[in-house]
C-alpha atoms as a PDB file:
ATOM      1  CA  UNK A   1    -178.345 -17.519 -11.889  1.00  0.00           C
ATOM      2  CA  UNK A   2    -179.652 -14.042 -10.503  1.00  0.00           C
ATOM      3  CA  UNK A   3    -179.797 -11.184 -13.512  1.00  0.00           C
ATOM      4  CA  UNK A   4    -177.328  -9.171 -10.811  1.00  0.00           C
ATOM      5  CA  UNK A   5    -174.581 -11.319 -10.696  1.00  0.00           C
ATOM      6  CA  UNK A   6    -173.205  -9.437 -13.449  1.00  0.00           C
ATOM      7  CA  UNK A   7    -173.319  -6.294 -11.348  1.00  0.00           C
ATOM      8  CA  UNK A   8    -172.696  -8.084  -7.948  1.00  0.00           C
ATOM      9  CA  UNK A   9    -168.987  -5.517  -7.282  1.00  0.00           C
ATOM     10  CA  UNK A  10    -171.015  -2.317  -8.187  1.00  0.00           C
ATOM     11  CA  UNK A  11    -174.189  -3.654  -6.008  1.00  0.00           C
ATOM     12  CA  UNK A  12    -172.166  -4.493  -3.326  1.00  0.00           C
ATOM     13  CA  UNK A  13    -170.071  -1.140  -3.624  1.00  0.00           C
ATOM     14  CA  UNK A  14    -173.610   0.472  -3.680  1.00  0.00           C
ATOM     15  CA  UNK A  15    -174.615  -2.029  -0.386  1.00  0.00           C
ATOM     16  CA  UNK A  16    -171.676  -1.148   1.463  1.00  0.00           C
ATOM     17  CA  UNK A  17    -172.193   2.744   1.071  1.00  0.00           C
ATOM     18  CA  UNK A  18    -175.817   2.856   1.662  1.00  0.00           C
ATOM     19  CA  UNK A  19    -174.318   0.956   4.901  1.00  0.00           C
ATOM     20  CA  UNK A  20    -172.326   3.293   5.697  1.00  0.00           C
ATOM     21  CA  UNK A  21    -174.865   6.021   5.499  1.00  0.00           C
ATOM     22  CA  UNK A  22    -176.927   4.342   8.233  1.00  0.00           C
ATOM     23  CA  UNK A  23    -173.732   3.921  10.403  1.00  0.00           C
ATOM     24  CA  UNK A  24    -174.030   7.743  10.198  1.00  0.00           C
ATOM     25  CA  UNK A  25    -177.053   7.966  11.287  1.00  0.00           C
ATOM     26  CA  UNK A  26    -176.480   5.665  13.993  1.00  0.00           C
ATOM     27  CA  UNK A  27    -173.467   8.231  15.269  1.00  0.00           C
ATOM     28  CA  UNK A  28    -176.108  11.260  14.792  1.00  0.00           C
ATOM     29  CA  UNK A  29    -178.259   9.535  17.248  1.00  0.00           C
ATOM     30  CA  UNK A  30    -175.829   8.920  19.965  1.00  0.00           C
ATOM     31  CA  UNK A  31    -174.129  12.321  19.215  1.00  0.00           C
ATOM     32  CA  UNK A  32    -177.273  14.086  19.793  1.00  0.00           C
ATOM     33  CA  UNK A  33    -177.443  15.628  16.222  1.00  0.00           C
ATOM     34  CA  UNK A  34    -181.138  18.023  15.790  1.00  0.00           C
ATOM     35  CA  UNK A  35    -183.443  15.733  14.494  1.00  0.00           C
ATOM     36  CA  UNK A  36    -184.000  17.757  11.059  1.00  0.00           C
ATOM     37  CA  UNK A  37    -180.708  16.992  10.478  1.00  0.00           C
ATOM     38  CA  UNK A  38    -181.123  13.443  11.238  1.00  0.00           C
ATOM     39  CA  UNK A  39    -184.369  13.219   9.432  1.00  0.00           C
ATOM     40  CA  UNK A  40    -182.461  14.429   6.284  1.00  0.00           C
ATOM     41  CA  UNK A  41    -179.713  11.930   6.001  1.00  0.00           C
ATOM     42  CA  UNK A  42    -182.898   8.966   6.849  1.00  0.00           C
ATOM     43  CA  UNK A  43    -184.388  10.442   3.829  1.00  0.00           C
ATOM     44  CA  UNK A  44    -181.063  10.318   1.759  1.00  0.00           C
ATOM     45  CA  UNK A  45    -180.419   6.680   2.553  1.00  0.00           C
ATOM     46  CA  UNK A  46    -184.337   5.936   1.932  1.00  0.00           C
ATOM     47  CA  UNK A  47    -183.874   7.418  -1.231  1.00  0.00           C
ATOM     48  CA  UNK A  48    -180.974   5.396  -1.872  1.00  0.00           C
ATOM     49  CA  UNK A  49    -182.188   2.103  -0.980  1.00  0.00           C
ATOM     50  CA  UNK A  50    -185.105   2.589  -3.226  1.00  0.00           C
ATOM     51  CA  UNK A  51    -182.499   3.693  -5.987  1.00  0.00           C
ATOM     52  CA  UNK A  52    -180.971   0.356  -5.803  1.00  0.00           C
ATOM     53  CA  UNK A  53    -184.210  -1.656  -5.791  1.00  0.00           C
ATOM     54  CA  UNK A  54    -185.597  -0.526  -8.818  1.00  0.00           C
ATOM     55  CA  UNK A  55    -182.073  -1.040 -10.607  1.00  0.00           C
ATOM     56  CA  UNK A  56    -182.093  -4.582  -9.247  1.00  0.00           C
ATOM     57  CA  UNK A  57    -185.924  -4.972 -10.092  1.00  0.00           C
ATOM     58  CA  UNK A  58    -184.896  -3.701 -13.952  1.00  0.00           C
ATOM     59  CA  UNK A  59    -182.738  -6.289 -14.189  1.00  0.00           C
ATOM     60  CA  UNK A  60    -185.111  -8.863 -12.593  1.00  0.00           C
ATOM     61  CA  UNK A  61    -187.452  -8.064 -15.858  1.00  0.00           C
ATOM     62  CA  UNK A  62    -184.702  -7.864 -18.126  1.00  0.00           C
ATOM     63  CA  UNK A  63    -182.929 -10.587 -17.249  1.00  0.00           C
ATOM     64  CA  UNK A  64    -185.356 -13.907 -15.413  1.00  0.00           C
ATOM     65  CA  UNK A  65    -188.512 -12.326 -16.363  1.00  0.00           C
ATOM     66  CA  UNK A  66    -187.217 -11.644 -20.274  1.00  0.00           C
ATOM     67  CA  UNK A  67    -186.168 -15.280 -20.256  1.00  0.00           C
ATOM     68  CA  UNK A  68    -188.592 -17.105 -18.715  1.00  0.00           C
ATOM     69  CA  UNK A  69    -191.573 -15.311 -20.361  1.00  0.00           C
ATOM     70  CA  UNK A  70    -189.723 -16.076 -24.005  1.00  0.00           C
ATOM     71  CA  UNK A  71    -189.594 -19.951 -22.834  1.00  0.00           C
ATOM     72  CA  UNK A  72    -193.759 -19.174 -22.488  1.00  0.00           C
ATOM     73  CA  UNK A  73    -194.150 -21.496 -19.789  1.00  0.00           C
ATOM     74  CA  UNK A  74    -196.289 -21.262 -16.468  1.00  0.00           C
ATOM     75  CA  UNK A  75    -192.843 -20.360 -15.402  1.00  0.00           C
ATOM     76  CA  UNK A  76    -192.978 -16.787 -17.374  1.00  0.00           C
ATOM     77  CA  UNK A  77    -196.439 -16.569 -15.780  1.00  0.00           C
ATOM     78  CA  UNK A  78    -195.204 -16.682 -12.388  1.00  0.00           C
ATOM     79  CA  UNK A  79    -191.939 -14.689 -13.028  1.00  0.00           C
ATOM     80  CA  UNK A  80    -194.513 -12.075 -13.782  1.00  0.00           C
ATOM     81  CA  UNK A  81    -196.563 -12.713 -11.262  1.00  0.00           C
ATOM     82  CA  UNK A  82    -193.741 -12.159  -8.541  1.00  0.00           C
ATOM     83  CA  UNK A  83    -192.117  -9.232 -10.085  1.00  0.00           C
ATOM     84  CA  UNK A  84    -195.496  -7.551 -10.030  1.00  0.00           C
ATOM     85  CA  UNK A  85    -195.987  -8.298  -6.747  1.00  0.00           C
ATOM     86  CA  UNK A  86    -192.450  -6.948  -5.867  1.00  0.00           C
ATOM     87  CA  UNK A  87    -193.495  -3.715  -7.464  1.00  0.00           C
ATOM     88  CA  UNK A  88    -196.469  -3.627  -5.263  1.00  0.00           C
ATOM     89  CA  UNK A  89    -194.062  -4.132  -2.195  1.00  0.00           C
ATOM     90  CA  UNK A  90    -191.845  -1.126  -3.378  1.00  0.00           C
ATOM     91  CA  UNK A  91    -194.395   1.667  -4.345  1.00  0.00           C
ATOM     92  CA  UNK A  92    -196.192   0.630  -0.616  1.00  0.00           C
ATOM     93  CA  UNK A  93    -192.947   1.106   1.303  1.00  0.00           C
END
């Protein structure tokens, strides 16, 4: 079971707004809207998105990671392995 599911409502609460900030952006396009101003509210929902990663990657580590690196199997290794490499994704993007 995924650490979120605890969380799933408030992620999907979270989702569903950072959705609707893009749907903005989508109507400042086709409305013409100066493109500082557009630039701005790509930033804000950037900002957002990575807001919500790193919550869902601390509870990756908390939650699988924690547990399978306490069961010390090659499982923990590669739990480790892929949350490392998910960090890597995030700080390049």
């Amino acid at each position: 079971m995924p650490a979120y599911t605890d969380h799933r409502d408030e992620h999907l609460r979270r989702l569903r707004r950072i959705e609707g900030q893009v749907r903005g952006l989508q109507r400042m396009v086709d409305e013409d809207v100066y493109c500082i101003d557009v630039l701005t509210q790509v930033s804000a929902a950037t900002r957002a998105l990575q807001s919500f990663a790193l919550e869902l990657l601390s509870e990756h580590m908390s939650g699988c990671v924690a547990d399978a690196a306490r069961a010390g199997t090659a499982e923990g290794e590669a739990k480790v392995q892929e949350a490392t490499d998910a960090i890597a994704r995030l700080v390049r993007s």
